[in-house]
Each structure stands twice: as C-alpha cells, then as structure tokens.
Protein backbone atom coordinates (compact mmCIF):
# COMPACT_ATOMS: atom_id res chain seq x y z
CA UNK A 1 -2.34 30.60 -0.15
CA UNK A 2 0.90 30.14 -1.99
CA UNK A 3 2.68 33.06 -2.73
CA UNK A 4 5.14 33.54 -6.43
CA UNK A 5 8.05 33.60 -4.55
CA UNK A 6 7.94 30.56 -2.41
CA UNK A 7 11.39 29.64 -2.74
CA UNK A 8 12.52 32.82 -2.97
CA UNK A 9 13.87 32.86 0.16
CA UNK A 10 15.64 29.78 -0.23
CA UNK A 11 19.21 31.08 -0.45
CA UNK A 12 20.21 32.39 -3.89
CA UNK A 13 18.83 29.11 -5.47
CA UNK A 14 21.34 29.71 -8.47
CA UNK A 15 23.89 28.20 -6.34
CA UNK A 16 23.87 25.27 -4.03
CA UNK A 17 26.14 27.30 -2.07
CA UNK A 18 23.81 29.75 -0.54
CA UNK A 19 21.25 26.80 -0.04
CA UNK A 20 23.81 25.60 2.48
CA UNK A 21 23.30 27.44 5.70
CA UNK A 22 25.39 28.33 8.63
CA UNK A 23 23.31 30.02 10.83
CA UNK A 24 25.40 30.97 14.33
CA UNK A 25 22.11 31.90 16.55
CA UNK A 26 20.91 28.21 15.51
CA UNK A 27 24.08 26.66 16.29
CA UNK A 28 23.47 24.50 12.92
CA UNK A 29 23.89 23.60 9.65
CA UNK A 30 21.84 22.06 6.72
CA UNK A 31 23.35 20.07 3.75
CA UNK A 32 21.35 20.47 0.12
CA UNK A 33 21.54 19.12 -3.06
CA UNK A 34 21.59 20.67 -6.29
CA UNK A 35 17.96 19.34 -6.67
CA UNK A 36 16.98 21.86 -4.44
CA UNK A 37 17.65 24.54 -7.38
CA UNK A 38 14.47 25.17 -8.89
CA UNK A 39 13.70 24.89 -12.55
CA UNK A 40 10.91 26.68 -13.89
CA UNK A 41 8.43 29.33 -12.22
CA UNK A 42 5.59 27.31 -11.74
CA UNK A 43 5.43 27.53 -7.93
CA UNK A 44 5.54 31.55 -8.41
CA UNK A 45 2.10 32.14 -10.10
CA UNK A 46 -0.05 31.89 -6.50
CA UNK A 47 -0.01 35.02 -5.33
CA UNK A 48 -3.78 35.89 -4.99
CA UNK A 49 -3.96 38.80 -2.78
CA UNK A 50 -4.84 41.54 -5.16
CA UNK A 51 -3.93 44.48 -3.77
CA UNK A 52 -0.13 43.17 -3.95
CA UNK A 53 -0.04 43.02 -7.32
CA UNK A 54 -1.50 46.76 -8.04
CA UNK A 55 1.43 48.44 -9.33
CA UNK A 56 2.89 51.02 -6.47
CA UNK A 57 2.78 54.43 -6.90
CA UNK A 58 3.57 58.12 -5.76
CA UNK A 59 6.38 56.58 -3.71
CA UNK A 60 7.58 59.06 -0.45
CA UNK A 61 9.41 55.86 1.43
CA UNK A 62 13.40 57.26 1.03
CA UNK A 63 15.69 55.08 -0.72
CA UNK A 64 12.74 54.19 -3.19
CA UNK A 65 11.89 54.43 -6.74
CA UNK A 66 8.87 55.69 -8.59
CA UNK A 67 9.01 52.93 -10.94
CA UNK A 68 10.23 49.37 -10.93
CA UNK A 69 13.63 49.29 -11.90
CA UNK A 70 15.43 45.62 -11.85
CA UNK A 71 18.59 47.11 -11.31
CA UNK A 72 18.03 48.98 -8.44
CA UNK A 73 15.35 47.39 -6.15
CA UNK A 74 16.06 49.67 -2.92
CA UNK A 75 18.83 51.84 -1.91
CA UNK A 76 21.50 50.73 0.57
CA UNK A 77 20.01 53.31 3.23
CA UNK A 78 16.81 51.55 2.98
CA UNK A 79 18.18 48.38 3.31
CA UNK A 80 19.81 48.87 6.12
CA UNK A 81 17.86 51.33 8.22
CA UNK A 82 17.59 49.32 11.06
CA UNK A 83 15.82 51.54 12.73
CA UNK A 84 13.01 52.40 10.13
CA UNK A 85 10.22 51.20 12.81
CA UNK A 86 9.69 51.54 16.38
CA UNK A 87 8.36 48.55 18.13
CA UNK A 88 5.44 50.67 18.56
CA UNK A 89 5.12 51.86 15.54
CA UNK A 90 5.08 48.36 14.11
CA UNK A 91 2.17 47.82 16.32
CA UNK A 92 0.36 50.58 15.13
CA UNK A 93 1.09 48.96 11.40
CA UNK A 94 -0.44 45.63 12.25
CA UNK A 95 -3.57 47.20 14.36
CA UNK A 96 -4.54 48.73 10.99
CA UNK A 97 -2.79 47.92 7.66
CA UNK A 98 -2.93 48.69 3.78
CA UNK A 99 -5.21 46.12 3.62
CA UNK A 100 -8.64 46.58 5.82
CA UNK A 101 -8.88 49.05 8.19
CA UNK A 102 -11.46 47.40 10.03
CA UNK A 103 -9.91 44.55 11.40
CA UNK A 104 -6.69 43.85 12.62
CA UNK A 105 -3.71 41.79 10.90
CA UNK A 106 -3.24 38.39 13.16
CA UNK A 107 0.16 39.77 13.25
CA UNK A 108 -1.50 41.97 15.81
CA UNK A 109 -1.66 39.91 18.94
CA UNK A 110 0.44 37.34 17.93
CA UNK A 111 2.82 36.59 21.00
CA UNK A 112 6.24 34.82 21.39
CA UNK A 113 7.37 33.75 25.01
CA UNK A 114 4.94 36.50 25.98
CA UNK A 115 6.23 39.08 23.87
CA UNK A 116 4.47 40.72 21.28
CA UNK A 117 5.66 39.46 17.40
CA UNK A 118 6.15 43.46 17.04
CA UNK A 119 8.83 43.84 19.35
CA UNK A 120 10.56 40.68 18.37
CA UNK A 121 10.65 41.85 14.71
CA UNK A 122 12.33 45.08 15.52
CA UNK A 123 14.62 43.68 17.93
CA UNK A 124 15.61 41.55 15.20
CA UNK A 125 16.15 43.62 12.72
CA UNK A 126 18.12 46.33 15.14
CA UNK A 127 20.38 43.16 15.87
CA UNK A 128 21.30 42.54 12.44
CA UNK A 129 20.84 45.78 11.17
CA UNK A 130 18.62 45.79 8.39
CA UNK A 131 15.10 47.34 7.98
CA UNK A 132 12.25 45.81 9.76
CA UNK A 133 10.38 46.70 6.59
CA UNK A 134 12.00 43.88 4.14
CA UNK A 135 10.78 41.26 6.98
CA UNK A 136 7.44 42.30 6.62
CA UNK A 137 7.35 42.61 2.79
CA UNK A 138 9.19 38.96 2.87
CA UNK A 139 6.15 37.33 5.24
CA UNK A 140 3.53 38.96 2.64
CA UNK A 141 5.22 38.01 -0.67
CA UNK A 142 5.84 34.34 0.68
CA UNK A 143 2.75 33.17 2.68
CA UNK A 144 0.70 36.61 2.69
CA UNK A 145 0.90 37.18 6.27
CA UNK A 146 0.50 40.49 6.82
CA UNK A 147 -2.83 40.96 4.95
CA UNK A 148 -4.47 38.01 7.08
CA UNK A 149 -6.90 38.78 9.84
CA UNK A 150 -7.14 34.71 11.10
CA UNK A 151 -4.18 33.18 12.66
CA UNK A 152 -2.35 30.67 10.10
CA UNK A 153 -1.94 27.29 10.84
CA UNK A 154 1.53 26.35 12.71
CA UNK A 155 2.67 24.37 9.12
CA UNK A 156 2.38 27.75 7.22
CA UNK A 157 4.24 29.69 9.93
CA UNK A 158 7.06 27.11 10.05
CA UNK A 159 7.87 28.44 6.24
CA UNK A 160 6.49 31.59 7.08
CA UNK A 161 9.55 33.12 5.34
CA UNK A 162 10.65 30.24 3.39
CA UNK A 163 14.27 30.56 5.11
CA UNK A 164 15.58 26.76 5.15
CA UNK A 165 12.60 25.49 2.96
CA UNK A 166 13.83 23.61 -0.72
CA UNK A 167 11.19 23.73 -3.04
CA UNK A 168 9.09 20.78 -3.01
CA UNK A 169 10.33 19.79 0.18
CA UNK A 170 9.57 20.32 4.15
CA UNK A 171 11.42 22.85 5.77
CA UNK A 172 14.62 21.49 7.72
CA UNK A 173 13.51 20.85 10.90
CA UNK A 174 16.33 23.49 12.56
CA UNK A 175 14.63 26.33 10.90
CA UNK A 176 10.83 25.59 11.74
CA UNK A 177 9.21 28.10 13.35
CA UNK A 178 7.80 31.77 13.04
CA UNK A 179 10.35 33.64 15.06
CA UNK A 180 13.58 31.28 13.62
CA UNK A 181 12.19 31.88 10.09
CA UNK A 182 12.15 35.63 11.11
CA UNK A 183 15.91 35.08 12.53
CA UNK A 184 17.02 33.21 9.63
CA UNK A 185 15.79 35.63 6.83
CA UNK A 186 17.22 38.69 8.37
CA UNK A 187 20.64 37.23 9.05
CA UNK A 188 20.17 35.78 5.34
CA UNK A 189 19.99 39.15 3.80
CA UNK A 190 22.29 40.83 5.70
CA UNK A 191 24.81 38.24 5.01
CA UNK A 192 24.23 38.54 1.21
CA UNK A 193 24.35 42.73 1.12
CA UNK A 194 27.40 42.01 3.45
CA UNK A 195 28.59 39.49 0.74
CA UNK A 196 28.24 42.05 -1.90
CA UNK A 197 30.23 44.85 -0.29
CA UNK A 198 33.37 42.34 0.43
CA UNK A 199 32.29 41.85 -4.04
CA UNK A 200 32.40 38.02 -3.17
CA UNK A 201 28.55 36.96 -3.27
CA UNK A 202 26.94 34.61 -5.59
CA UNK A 203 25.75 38.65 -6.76
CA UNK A 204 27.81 41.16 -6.42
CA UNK A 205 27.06 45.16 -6.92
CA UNK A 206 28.08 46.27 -10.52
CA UNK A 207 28.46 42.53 -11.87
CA UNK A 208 25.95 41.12 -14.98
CA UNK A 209 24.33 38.13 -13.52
CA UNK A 210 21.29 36.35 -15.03
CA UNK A 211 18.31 35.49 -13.17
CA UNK A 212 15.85 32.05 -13.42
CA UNK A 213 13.80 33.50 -15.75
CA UNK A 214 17.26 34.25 -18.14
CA UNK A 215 17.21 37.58 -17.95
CA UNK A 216 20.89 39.62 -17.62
CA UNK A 217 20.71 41.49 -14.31
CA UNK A 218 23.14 44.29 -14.02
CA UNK A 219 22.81 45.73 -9.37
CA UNK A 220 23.64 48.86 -9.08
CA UNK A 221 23.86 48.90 -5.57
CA UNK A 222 24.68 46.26 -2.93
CA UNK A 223 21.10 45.75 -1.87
CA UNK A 224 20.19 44.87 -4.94
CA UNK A 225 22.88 42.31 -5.37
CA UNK A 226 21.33 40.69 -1.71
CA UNK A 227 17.90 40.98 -2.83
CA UNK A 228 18.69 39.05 -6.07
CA UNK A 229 20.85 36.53 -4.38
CA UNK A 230 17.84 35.76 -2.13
CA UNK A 231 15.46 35.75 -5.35
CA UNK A 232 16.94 35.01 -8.76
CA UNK A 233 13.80 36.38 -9.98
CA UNK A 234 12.39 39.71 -11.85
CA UNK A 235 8.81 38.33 -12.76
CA UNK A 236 7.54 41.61 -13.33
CA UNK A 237 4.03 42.11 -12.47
CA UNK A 238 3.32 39.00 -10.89
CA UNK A 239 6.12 37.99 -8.51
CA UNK A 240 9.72 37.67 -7.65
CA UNK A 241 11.49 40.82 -7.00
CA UNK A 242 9.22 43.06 -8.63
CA UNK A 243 6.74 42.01 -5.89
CA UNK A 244 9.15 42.18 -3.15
CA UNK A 245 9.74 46.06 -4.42
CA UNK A 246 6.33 46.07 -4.94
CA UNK A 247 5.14 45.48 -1.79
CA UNK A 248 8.04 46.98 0.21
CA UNK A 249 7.12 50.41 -1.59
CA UNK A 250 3.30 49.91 -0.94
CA UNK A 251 4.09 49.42 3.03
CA UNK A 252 6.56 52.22 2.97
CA UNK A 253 4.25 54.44 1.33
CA UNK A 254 1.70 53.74 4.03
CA UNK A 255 3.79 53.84 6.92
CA UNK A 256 5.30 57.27 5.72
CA UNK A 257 1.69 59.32 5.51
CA UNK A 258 0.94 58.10 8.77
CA UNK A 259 4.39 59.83 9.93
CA UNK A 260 5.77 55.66 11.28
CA UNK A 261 8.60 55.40 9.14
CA UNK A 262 11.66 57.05 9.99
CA UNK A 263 14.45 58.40 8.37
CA UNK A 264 17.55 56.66 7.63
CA UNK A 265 19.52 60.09 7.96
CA UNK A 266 22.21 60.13 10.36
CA UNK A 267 24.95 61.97 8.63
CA UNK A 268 23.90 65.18 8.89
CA UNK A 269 25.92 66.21 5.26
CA UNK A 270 23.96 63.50 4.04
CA UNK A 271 21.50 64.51 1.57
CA UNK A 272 19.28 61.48 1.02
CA UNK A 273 17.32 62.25 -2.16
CA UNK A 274 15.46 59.10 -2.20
CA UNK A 275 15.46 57.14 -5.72
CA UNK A 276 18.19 55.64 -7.50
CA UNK A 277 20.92 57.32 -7.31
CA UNK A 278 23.44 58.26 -10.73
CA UNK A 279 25.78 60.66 -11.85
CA UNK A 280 25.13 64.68 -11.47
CA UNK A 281 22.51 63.85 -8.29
CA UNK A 282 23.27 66.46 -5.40
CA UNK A 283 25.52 64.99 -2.74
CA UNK A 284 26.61 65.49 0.66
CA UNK A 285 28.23 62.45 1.50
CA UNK A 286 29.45 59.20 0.18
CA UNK A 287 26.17 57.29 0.71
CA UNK A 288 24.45 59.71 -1.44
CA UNK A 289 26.34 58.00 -4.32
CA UNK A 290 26.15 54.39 -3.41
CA UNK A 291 25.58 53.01 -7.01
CA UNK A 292 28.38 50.85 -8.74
CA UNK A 293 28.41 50.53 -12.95
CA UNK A 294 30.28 47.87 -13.56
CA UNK A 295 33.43 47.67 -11.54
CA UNK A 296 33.56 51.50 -10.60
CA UNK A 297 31.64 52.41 -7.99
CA UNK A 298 30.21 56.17 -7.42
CA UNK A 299 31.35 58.94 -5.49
CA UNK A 300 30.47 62.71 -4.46
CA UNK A 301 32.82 65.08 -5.77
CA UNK A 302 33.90 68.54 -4.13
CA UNK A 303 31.47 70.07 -6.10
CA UNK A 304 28.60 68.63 -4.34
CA UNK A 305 27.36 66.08 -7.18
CA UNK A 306 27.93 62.31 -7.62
CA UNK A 307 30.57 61.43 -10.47
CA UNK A 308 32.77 58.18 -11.80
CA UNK A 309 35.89 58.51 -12.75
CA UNK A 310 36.45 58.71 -16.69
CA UNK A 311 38.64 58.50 -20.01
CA UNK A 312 36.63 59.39 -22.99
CA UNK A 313 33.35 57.80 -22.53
CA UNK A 314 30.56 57.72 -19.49
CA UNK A 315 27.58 55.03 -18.93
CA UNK A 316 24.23 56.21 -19.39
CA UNK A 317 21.24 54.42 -17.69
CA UNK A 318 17.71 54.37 -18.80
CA UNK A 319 15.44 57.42 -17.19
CA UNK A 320 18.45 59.43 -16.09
CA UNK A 321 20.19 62.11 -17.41
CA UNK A 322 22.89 61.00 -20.13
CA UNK A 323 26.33 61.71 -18.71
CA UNK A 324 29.53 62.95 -21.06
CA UNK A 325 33.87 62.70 -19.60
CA UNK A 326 35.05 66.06 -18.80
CA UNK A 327 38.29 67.38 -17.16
CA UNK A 328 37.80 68.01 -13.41
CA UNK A 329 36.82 71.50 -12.84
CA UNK A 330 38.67 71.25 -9.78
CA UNK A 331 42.32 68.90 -10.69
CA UNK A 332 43.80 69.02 -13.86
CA UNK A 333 44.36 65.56 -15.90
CA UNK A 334 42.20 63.69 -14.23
CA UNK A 335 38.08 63.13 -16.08
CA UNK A 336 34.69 63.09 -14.20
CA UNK A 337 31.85 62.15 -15.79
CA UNK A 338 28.79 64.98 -15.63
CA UNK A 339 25.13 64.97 -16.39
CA UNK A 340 24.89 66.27 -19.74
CA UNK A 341 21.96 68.94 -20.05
CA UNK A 342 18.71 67.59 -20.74
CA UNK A 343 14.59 67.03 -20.26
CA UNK A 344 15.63 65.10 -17.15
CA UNK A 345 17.28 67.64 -14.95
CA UNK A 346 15.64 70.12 -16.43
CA UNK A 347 18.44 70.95 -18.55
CA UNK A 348 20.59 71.48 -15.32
CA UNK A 349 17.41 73.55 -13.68
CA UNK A 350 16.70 70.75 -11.14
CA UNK A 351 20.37 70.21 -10.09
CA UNK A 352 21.37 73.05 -7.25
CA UNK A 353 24.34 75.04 -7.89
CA UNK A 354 24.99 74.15 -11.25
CA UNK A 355 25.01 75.99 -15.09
CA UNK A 356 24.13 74.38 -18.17
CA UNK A 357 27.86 75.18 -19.94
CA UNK A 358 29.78 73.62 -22.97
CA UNK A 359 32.76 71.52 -22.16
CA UNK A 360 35.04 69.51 -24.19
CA UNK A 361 35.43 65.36 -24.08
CA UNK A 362 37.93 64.11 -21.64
CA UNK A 363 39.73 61.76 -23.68
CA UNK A 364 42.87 60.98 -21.41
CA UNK A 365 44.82 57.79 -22.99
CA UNK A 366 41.07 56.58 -24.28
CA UNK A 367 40.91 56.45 -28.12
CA UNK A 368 37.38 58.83 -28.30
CA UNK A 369 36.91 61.61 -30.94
CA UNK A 370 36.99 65.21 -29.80
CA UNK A 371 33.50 66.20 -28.63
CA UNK A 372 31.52 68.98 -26.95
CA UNK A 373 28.59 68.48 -25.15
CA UNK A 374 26.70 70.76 -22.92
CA UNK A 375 27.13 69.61 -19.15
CA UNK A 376 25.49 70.54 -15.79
CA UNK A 377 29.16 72.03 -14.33
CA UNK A 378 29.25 73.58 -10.71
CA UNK A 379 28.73 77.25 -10.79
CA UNK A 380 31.71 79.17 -9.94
C-alpha cells in the first residue's frame, strides 16, 4: 500500500536543505541531491484505505478545527502536547482502533528490545516533546500502519515514516528501521516548529510560502509552518496535509470519546478554546493567541480577548469574525484591532464579557478614512 504522502516526510522537499539531516541520537549525517526534490504528485494518489479519506467531522480533540483550513493545520498546544497519551492509553488505542473493532492493529503486540511499540512511542514523543498523536497520524498517512491487523514486512517498516527516504530511492541505510524512523520523524518536526519560532525555517509562522502543488500558503501558527516544511503539500481530499489533519482529527476524535486523550492545559489562566485561534477569541494567557498574520504575531489583551496591534486597518480571515483598528480602551494612542459585530460571534453574544458598541477607526500615522464600525468592546 502506498500512501499520497510518501515523501512527505522527506524533509521539507522544497529545499535540499532540510533533505540533509543531522540527526544527534544517530550520531550521523546523510548528503542529498537536489534530485531528491520531487516534481509532480504522482507518488501521492495511493492512499486506499477509505476511511482516511472520509472527511472528519464534529471535532472535540483541543487545538483542532471543524473544517480543513490550510493555514492552520493544528494549534501549537496540540502540537506539542507531549503528553496527549499515556503509554497505556496508547495501548488501549491499538487493542481497538477507528478502524475494526474486532481485531487488533499489529501495532498491538509489536515489541522492540522487549518493550512494547506503545511505550516506545510515548517515550519518544515525551523526549522531544511533541504529541504522540502526529506519530501515529504520520505511520497511517505514509504506509497505513495503524489500520493494519497483519504485521508489515521489515522493507515497509524501514520507511515506515518515510524519515531519510528520497523519493524513488531506498531509504539511507542510517535511518532504516521502525523505531529510528519513529526517532527521526519526531525530532524532524520538532526541529521544524522549533525552526519556525527562532522565524528561520524553510516555513516560517506568518510568512507566504507556496507549496508543490503552487498554491500560496500563508501559517498562522508555528505548527503549521513545521507541518508544511515536512509536507509541501495541501492536496485536499486526497493527501498531503489535508490528510495528515485529516487523520490526526479522526484519531483525536476517537481517542477523546473514549476519555484517552488528555488535555494540553497546564496554565491554569489558560483558556484553551480549541480551533484556530484570531482576534476577539477569549483569552487567558498568551498561548490562547498563538496565531501570527504576517509579521505580527497575536496577543491577549487586559481585557481578556486576543488582539494585534493596529494603525488604521485590521486583517480579516475567512470564517472568522471581521476585525476593525480602534483606540485601546485601556491606553490612549496606541490601536487594537477588535472583532467587529457580526453572524459569527453572534454579534458579540458568543464572546464573554463583551457589548456590541460603536467605536471610531484608529487611524494613528496610517492614511485610512474616518470610520465607525460596531465592535465587540469589553464591558465596563
């Protein structure tokens, strides 16, 4: 079975940078070629497990979105709740997943050195410190792992995650393996979401990029930026990152009902909505606003909702609220940008502790027209 994104794992194949590895734990290093940069899609149209391709739905896993969004795959939380899963938990997962709850995944008494593959994908991923859950998407969008009830054959395991594995080629020797293709992905995405925060990565958070398929790519949010740079592909509907949030939000989904999945919620201010996040969404803390437009990246105000600063204009985004520059209820001279009232917040209805008032345009040293607008203000 060869999955759609086959070499999407293969280190931001934009770039023969990424394709170049430096992988600590391995103690090595591979050299590539810019022919290892693939050039059409053709190895992406494989997938044939069915289910994978139903479009998710009535999403509950936090740090998700109801609906496919190519700017904003996953939130940051998600991504890096490296403690999403217990190792037994995980267990319970492969004993009976999505997929047939008769028989087992192979997954489930699949050993390493003795030790069950369950425990070594947790440990893993509470090393690096990313969620356990974008390993086991990875193995099902690649080689369809999870789903399988028959152990694979040791050449399909040693690309199991297509870490280290050019298209067209074998797999560099270094990275053969089932648990160093499970080492090498998650210290792969981490270093690209890692990348993205220090805004030097082949994709960055808030920077237009254009993926294989030609399409301008705008992340609004760091893991975003990693999963792109791991998959310059959308290929909605059949493969690419649309099936990596595809499947990820299928697993999450089924984990959550069956009470597995756990929150990423530390902060205790924190208030973790879930979604993407934009300006006028409750806040608590600064993670409640990790989203980036460009180069300005969002914050919580005082007030309790997230904001970017402004001079005369705000960004809107597709399916969220429209957002208009006003003066800062709270410091004089200086322009937030508000949800404007509307059918999406229930004209201010859904957002706590705010009234639907009229304010006046911001303009600051911007060149904008005087405007009014009705915005979703804190209540006094």
């Amino acid at each position: 079975m060869r999955q759609h994104s086959r070499s999407s794992s293969h280190l931001a194949r934009d770039t023969v940078t990424l394709c170049c590895l430096s992988v600590a734990l391995l103690l090595t290093s591979i050299a590539c070629s810019s022919d290892d940069i693939p050039t059409s899609e053709s190895a992406y149209r494989n997938h044939t497990v069915a289910w994978d391709l139903e479009e998710a739905t009535n999403v509950k896993g936090d740090g998700l979105v109801a609906r496919f969004d190519q700017n904003w795959l996953m939130g940051d939380s998600f991504f890096t709740n490296h403690n999403a899963l217990t190792a037994e938990g995980l267990q319970l997962f492969f004993e009976r997943t999505p997929y047939d709850n008769e028989q087992n995944s192979w997954l489930a008494s699949y050993r390493v050195g003795g030790v069950l593959i369950s425990t070594k994908i947790v440990e893993i991923a509470h090393r690096v410190k990313i969620n356990p859950l974008l390993l086991l998407s990875r193995m099902q969008v690649e080689q369809g792992l999870v789903s399988r009830t028959s152990t694979p054959t040791t050449a399909r395991l040693d690309s199991a995650l297509g870490c280290g594995c050019p298209d067209n080629r074998s797999c560099y020797e270094s990275f053969k393996g089932f648990e160093k293709q499970i080492e090498c992905a998650a210290m792969t995405l981490r270093r690209l979401f890692d990348e993205s925060t220090q805004g030097r990565g082949i994709w960055n958070a808030g920077q237009t990029r254009k993926t294989l398929e030609d399409v301008a790519v705008q992340p609004a949010n760091h893991a975003t930026a990693a999963l792109y740079a791991y998959t310059p592909w959308i290929l909605r509907g059949r493969g690419g990152n649309w099936l990596v949030w595809n499947i990820t939000t299928k697993f999450a989904n089924d984990l959550k009902e069956r009470g597995l999945l756990l929150s990423a919620q530390e902060d205790t201010s924190c208030l973790y909505q879930g979604g993407r996040a934009f300006v006028g969404d409750p806040c608590g803390c600064a993670l409640d606003c990790a989203f980036w437009v460009g180069d300005q990246q969002g914050s919580c105000h005082k007030a309790g909702f997230c904001t970017l600063p402004c001079e005369g204009g705000c960004p809107d985004v597709t399916g969220e609220s429209p957002t208009f520059c006003v003066e800062d209820p709270y410091e004089l001279g200086v322009g937030v940008c508000m949800a404007k009232a509307s059918e999406e917040n229930g004209h201010c209805a859904d957002l706590p502790k705010t009234l639907d008032v009229t304010r006046p345009r911001f303009i600051g040293n911007s060149s904008s027209l005087d405007r009014e607008a009705v915005v979703c203000a804190p209540a006094p």
